[in-house]
N, C-alpha and C. Protein backbone atom coordinates (compact mmCIF):
# COMPACT_ATOMS: atom_id res chain seq x y z
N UNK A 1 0.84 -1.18 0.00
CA UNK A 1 0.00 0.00 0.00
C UNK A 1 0.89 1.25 0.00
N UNK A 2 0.68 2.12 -0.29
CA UNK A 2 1.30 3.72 -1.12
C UNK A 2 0.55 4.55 -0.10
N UNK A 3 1.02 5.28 0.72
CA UNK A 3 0.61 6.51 1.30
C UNK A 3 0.39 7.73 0.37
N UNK A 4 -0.13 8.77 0.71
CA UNK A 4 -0.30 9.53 -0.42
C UNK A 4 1.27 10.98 -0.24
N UNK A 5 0.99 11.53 -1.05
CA UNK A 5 2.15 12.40 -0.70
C UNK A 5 1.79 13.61 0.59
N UNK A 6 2.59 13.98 1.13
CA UNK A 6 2.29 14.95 2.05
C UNK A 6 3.17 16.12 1.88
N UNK A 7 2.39 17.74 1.66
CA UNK A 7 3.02 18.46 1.02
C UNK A 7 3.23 19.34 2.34
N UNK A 8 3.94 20.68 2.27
CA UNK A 8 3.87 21.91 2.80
C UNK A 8 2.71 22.96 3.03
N UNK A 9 2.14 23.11 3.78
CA UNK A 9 0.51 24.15 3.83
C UNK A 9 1.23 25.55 4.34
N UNK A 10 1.16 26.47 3.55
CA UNK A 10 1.47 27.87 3.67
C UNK A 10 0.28 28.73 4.10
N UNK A 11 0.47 29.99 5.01
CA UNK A 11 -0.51 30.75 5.09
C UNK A 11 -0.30 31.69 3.93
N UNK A 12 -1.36 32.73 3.69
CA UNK A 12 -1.24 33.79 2.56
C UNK A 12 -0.32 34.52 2.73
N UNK A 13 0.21 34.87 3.45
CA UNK A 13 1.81 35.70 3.76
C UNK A 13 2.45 35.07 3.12
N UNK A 14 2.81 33.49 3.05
CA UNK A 14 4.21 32.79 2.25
C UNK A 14 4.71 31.80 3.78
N UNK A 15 4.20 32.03 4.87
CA UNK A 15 5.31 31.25 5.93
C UNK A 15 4.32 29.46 5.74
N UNK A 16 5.67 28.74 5.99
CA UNK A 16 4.84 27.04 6.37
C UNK A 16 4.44 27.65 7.73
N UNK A 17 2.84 26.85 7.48
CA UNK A 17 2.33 26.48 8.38
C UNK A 17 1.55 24.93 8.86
N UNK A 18 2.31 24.02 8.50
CA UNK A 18 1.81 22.78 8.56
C UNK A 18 2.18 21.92 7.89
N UNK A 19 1.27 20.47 7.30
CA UNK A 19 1.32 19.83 6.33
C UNK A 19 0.15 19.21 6.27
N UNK A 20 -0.17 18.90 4.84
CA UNK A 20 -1.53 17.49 4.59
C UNK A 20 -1.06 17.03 3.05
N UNK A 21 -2.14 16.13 3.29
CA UNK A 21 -2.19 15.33 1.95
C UNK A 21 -2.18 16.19 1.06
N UNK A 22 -1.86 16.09 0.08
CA UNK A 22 -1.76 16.58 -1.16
C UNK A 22 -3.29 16.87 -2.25
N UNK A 23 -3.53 15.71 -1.76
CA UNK A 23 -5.27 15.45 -2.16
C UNK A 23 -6.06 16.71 -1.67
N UNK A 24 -5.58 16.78 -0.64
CA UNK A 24 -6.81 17.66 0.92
C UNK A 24 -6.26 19.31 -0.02
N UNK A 25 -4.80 19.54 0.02
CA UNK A 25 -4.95 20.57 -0.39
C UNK A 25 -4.98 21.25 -1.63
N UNK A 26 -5.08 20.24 -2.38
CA UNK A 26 -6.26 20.91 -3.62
C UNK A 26 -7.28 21.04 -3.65
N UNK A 27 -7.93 19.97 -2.96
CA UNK A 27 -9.48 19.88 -2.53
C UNK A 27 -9.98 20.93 -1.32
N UNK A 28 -9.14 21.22 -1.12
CA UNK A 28 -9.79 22.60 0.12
C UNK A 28 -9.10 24.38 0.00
N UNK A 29 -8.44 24.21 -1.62
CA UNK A 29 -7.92 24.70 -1.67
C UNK A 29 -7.05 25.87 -0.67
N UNK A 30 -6.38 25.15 -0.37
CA UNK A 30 -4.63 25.77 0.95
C UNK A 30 -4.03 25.85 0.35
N UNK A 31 -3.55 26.72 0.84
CA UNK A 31 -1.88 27.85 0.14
C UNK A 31 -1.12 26.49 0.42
N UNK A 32 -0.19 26.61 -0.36
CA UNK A 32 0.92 25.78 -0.56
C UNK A 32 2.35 26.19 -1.65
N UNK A 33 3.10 25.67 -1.79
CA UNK A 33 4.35 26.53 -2.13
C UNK A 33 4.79 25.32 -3.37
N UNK A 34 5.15 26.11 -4.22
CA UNK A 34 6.04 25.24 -5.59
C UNK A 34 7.32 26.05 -5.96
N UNK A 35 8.01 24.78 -6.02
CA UNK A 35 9.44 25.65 -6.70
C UNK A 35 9.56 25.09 -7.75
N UNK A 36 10.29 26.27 -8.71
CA UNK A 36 10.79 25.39 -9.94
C UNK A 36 11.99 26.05 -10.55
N UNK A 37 12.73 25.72 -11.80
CA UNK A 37 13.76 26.56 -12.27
C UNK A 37 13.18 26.74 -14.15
N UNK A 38 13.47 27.83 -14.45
CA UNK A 38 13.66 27.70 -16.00
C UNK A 38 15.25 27.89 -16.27
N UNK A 39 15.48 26.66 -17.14
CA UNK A 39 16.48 26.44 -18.02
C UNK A 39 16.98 26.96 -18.57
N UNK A 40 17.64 27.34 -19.01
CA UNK A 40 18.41 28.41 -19.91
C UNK A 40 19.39 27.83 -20.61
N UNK A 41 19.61 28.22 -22.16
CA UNK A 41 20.93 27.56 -22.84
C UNK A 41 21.42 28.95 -23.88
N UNK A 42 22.76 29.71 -23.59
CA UNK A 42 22.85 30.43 -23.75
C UNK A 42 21.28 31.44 -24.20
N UNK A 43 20.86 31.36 -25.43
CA UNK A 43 19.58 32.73 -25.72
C UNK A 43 18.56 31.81 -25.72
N UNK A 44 18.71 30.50 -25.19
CA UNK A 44 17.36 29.61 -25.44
C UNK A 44 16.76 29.23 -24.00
N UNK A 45 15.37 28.38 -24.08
CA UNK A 45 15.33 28.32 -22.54
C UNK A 45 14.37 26.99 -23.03
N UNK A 46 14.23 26.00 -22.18
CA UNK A 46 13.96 24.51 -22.42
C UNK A 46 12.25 24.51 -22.18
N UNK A 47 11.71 24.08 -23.36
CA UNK A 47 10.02 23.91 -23.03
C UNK A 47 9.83 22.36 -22.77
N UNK A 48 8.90 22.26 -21.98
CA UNK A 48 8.12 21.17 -22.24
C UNK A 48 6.85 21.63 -22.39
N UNK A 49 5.97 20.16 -22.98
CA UNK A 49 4.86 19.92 -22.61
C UNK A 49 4.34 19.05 -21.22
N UNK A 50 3.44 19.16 -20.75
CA UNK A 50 3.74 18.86 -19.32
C UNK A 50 2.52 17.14 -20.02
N UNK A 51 2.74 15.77 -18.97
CA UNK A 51 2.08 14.56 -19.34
C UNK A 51 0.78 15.19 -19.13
N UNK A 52 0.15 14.54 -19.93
CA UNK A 52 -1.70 14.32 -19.90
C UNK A 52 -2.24 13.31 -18.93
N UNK A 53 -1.60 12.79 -18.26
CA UNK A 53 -1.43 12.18 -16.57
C UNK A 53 -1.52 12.76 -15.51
N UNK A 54 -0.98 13.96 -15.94
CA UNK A 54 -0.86 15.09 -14.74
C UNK A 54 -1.93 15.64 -14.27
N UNK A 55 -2.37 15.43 -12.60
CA UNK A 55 -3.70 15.60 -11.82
C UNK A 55 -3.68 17.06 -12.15
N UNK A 56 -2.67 18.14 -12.39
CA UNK A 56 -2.94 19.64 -12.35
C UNK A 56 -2.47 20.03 -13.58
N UNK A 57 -3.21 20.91 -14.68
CA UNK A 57 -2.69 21.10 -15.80
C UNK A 57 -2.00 20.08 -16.57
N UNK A 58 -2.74 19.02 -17.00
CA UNK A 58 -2.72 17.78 -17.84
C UNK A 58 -2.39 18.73 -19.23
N UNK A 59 -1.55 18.34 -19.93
CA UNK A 59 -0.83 18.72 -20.83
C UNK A 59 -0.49 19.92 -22.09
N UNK A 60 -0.44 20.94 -20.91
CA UNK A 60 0.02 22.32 -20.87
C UNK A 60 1.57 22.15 -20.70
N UNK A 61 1.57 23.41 -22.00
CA UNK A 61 3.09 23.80 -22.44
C UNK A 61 3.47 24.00 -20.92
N UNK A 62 4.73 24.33 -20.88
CA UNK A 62 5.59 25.20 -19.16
C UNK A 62 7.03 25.13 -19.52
N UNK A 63 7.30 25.65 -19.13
CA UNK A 63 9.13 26.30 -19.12
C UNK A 63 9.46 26.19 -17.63
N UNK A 64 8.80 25.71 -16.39
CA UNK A 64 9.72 25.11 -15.65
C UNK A 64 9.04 23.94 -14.91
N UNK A 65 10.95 23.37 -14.67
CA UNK A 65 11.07 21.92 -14.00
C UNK A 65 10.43 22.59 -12.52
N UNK A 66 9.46 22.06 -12.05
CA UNK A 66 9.16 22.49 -10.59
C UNK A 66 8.50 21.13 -10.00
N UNK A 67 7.61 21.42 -8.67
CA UNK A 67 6.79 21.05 -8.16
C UNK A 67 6.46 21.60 -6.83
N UNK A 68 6.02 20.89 -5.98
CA UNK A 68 5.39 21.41 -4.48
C UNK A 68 6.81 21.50 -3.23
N UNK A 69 6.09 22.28 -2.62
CA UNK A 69 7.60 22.19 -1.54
C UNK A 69 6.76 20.79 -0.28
N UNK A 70 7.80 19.91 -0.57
CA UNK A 70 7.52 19.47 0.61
C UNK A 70 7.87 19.59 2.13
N UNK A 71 7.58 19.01 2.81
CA UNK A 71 7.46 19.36 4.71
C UNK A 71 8.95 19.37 4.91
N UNK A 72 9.60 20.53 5.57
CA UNK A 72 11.21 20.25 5.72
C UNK A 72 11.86 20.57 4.58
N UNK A 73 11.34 20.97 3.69
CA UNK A 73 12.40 21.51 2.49
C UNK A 73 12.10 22.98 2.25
N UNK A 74 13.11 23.60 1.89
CA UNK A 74 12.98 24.78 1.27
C UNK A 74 12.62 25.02 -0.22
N UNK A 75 12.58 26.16 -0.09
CA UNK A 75 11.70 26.23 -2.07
C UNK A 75 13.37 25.88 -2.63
N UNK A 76 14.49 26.43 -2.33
CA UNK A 76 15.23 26.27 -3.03
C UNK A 76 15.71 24.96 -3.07
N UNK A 77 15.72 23.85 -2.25
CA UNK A 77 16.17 22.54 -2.08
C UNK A 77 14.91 21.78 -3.02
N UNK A 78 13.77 22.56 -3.12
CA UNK A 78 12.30 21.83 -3.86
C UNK A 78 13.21 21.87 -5.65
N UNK A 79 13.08 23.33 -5.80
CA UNK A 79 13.84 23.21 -7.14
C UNK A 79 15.25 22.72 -7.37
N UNK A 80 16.16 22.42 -6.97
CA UNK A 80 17.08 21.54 -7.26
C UNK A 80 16.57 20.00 -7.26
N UNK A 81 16.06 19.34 -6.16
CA UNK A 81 15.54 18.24 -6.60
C UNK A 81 14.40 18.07 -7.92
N UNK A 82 13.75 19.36 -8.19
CA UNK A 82 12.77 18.62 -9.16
C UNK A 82 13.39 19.07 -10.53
N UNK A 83 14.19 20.02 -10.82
CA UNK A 83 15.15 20.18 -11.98
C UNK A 83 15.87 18.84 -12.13
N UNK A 84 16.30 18.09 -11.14
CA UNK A 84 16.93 16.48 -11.08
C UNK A 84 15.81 15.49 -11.58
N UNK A 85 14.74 15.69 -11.00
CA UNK A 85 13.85 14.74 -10.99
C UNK A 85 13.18 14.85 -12.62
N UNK A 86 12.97 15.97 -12.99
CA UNK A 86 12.06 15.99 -14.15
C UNK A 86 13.10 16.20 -15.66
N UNK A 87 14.15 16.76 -15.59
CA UNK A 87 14.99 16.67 -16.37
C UNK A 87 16.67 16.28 -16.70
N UNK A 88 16.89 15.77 -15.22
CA UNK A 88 18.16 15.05 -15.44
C UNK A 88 19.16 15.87 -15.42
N UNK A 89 18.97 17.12 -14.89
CA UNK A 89 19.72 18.05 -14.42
C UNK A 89 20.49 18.31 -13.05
N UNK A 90 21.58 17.92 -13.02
CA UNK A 90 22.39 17.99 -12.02
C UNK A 90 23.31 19.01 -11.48
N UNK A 91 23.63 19.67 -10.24
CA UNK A 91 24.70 19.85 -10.08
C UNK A 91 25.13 21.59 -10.43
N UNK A 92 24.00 22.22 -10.69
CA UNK A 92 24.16 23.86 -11.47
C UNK A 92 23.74 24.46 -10.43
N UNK A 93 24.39 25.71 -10.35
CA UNK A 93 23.78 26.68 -9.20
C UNK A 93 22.61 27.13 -9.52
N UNK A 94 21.34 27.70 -9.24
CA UNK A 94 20.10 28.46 -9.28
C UNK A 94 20.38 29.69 -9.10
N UNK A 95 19.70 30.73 -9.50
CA UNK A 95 19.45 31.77 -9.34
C UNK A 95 17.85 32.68 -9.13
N UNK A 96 17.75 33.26 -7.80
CA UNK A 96 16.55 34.02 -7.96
C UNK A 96 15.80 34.39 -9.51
N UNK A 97 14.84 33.85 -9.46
CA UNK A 97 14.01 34.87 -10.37
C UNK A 97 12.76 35.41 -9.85
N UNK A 98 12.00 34.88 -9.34
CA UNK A 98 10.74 35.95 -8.42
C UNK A 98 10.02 35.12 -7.60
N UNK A 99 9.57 35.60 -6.42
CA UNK A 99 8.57 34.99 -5.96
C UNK A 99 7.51 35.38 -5.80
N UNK A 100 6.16 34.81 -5.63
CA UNK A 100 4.86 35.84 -6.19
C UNK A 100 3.64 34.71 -5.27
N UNK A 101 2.52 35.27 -5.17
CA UNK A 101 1.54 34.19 -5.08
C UNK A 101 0.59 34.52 -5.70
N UNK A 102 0.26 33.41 -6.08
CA UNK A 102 -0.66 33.23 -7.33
C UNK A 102 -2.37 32.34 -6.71
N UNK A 103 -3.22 33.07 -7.55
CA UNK A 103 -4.33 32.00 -7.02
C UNK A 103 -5.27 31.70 -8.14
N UNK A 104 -5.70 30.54 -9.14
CA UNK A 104 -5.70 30.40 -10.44
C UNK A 104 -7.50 30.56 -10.76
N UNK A 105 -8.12 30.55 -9.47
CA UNK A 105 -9.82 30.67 -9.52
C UNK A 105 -10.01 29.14 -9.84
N UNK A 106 -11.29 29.19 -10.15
CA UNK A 106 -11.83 27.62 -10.34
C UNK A 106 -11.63 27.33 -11.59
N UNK A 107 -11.67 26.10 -12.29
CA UNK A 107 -11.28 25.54 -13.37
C UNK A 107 -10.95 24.37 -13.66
N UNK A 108 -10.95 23.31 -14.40
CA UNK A 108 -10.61 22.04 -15.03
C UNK A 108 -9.40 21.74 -14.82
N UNK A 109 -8.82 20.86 -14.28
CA UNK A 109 -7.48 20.51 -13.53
C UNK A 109 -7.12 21.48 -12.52
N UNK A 110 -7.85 22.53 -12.10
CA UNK A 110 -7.32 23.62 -10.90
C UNK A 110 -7.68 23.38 -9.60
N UNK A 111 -7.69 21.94 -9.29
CA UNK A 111 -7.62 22.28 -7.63
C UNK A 111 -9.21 22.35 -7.40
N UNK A 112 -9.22 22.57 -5.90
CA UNK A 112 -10.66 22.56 -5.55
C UNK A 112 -11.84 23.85 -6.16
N UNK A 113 -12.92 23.95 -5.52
CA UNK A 113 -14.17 24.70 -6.10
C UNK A 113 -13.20 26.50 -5.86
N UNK A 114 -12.28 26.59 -5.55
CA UNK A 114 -11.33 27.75 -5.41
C UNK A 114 -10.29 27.94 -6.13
N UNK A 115 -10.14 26.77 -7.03
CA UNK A 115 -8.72 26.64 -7.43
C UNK A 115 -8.05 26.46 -6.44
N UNK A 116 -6.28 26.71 -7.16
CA UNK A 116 -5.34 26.68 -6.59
C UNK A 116 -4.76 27.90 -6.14
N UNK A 117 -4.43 27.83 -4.66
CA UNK A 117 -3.44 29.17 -3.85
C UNK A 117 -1.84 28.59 -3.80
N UNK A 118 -1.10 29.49 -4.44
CA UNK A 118 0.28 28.56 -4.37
C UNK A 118 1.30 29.82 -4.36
N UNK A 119 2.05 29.81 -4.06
CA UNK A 119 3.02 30.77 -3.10
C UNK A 119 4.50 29.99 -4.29
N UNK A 120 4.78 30.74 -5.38
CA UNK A 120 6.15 30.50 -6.56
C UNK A 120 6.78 30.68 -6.23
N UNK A 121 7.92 30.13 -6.26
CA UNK A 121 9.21 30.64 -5.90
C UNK A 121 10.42 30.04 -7.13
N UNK A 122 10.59 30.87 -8.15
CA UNK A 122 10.85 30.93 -9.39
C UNK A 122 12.64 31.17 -9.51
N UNK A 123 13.07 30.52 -10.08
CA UNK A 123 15.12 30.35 -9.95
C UNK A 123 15.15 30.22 -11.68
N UNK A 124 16.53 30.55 -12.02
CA UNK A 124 16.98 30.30 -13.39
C UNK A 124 18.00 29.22 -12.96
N UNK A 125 18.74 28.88 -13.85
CA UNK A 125 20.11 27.77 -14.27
C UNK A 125 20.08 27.98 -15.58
N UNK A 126 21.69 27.81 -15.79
CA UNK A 126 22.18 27.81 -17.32
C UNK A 126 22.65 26.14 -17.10
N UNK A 127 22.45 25.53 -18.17
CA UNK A 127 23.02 24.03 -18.31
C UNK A 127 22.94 24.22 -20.19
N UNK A 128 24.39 23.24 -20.36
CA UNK A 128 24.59 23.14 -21.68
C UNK A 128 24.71 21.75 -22.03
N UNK A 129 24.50 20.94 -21.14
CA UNK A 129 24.41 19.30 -21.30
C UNK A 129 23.02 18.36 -21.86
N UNK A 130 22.95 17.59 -22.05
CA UNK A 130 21.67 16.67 -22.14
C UNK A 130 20.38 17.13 -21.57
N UNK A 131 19.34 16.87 -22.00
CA UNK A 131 18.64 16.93 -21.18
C UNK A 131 17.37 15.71 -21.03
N UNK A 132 17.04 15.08 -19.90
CA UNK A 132 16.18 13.69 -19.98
C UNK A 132 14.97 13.78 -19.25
N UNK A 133 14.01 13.36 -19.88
CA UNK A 133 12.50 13.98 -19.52
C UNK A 133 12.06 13.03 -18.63
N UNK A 134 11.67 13.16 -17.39
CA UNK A 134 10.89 12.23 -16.58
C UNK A 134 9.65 11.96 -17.22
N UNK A 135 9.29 10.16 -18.15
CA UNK A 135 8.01 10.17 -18.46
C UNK A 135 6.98 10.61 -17.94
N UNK A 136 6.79 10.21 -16.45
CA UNK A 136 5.19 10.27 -15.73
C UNK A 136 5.27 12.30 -15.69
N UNK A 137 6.00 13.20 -16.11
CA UNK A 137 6.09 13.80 -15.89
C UNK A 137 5.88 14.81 -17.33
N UNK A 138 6.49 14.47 -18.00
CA UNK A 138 6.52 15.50 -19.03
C UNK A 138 6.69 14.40 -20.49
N UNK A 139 5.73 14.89 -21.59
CA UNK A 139 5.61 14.46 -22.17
C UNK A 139 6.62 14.63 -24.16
N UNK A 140 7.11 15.74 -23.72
CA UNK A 140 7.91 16.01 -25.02
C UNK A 140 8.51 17.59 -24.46
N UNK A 141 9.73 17.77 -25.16
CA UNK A 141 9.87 19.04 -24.72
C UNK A 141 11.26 19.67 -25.91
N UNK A 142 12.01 20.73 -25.91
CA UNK A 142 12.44 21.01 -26.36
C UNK A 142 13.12 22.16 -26.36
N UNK A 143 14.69 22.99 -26.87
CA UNK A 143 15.10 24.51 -26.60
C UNK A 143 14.21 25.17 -27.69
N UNK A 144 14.15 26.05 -27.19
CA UNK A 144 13.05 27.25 -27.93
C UNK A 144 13.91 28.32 -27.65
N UNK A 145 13.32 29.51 -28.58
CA UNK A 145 14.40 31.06 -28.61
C UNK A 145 13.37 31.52 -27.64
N UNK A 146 13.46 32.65 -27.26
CA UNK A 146 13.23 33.70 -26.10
C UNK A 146 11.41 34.13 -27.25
N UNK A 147 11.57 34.29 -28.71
CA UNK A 147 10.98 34.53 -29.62
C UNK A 147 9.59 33.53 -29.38
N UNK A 148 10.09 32.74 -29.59
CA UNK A 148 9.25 31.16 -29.68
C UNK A 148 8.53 31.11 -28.30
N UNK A 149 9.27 31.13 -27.56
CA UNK A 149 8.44 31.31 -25.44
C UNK A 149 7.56 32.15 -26.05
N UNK A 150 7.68 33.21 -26.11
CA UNK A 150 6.70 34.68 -26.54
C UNK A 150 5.29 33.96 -27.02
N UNK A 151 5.36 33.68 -27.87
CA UNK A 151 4.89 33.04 -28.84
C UNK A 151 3.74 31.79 -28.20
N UNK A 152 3.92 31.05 -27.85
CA UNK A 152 3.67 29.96 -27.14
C UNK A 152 2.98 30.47 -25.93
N UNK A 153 3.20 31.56 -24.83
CA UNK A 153 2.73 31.56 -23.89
C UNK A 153 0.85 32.28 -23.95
N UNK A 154 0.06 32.74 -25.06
CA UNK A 154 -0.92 32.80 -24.71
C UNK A 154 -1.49 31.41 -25.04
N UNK A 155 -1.20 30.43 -25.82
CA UNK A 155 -1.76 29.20 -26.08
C UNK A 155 -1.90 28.57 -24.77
N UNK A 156 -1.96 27.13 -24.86
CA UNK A 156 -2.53 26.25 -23.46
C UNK A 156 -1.23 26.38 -23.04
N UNK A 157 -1.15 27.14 -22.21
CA UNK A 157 0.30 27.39 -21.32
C UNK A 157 -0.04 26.90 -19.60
N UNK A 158 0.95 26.80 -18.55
CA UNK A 158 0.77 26.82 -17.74
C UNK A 158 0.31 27.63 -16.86
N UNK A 159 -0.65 28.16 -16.61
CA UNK A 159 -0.76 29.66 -15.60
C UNK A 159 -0.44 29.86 -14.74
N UNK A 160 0.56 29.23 -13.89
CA UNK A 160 1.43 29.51 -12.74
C UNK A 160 2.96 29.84 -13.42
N UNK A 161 3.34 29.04 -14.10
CA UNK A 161 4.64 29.08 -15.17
C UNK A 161 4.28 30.12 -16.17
N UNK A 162 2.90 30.98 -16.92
CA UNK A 162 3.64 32.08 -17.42
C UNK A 162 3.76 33.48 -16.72
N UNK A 163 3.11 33.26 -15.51
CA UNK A 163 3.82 34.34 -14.78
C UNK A 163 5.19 34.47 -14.48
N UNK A 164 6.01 33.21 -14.67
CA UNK A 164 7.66 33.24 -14.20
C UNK A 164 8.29 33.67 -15.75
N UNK A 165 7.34 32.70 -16.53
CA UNK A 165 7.94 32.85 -18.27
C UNK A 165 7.98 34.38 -18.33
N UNK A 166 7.00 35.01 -18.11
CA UNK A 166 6.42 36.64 -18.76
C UNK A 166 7.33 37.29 -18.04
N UNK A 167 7.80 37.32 -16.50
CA UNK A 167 8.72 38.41 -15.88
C UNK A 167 10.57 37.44 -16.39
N UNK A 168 10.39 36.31 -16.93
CA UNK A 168 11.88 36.14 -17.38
C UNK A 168 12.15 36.95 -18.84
N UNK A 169 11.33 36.62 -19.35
CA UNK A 169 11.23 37.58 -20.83
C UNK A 169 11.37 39.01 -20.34
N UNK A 170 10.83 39.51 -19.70
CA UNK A 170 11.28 40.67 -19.53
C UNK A 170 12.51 41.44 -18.84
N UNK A 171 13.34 40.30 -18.22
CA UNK A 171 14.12 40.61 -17.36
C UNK A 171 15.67 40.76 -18.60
C-alpha cells in the first residue's frame, strides 16, 4: 500500500504552516508553495509539454522543471531536486528569479471549487548538457528562442509558469 504524498501548507503571507495530503490541499484549496527553475541555454530556454497524466494542468506547455515544496524543504532545495527529478539536471547553481503568489480561480485541472493558492518561488540555471524527460512527468519538450516562449505563452500554457515565463522575458 502507497501513502499519499504529504506536502507543505502555507498561510497567505508565504510562511509554512503545517502539512496534509496533497489530495486535501487541492481539494480545500490551501496555500501551498512550488518551486521550480527555468532552463536556460545560452539565448534559449527549455520547453516542455507537461504529461496528460498530470492531476494539475494535464498537458500544458511550461518552461519550468518544478513542483510542491515538501514538509522540511525549502523552495530552493524543492527546485534543485525537481530540476533532477524531471529533467536530469544535475549539479548547477540556481538563481533568484521571483517569488509571487498566485491564485488560479476555479477551473478544469485547478484544484478545488477555489482553485489553486500557491506561493512560486521561481530560480533560473544555465546548463549546456543533455537533457532527460521524466516520463510520468513531461511528455515532449524542447530549446526554444526567447521569440518562440513569446509566442507559445498565450496558447494552453501553464498559468502559474507564465507568470515566471512573462517576468523572465522581460528581465
Amino acid at each position: 500500500m502507497t501513502s499519499e504524498e504529504i506536502i507543505a501548507v502555507f498561510d497567505a503571507a508565504g510562511a509554512i504552516v503545517g502539512s496534509a495530503p496533497r489530495s486535501e490541499v487541492y481539494a480545500r484549496s490551501l496555500w501551498h508553495g512550488s518551486a521550480g527553475v527555468v532552463l536556460t541555454r545560452g539565448a534559449e530556454v527549455y520547453v516542455h509539454r507537461r504529461a496528460d497524466t498530470k492531476a494539475v494542468m494535464p498537458g500544458l506547455w511550461d518552461c519550468v522543471a518544478g513542483g510542491v515544496v515538501d514538509p522540511g524543504e525549502t523552495p530552493y532545495e524543492t527546485a534543485v531536486r525537481e530540476l533532477g527529478e524531471e529533467l536530469a539536471v544535475h549539479g548547477v547553481p540556481l538563481s533568484p528569479l521571483r517569488t509571487v503568489a498566485w491564485e488560479s480561480g476555479p477551473g478544469p485541472g485547478l484544484g478545488g471549487p477555489e482553485g489553486l493558492r500557491c506561493h512560486l518561488f521561481g530560480y533560473t540555471a544555465t546548463w549546456d548538457g543533455p537533457v532527460h524527460h521524466q516520463p510520468s512527468e513531461i511528455a515532449e519538450g524542447r530549446w526554444m528562442s526567447r521569440d518562440e516562449l513569446a509566442a507559445l505563452l498565450p496558447g494552453p500554457f501553464a498559468p502559474d509558469s507564465r507568470i515566471l515565463a512573462e517576468y523572465w522575458l522581460r528581465s
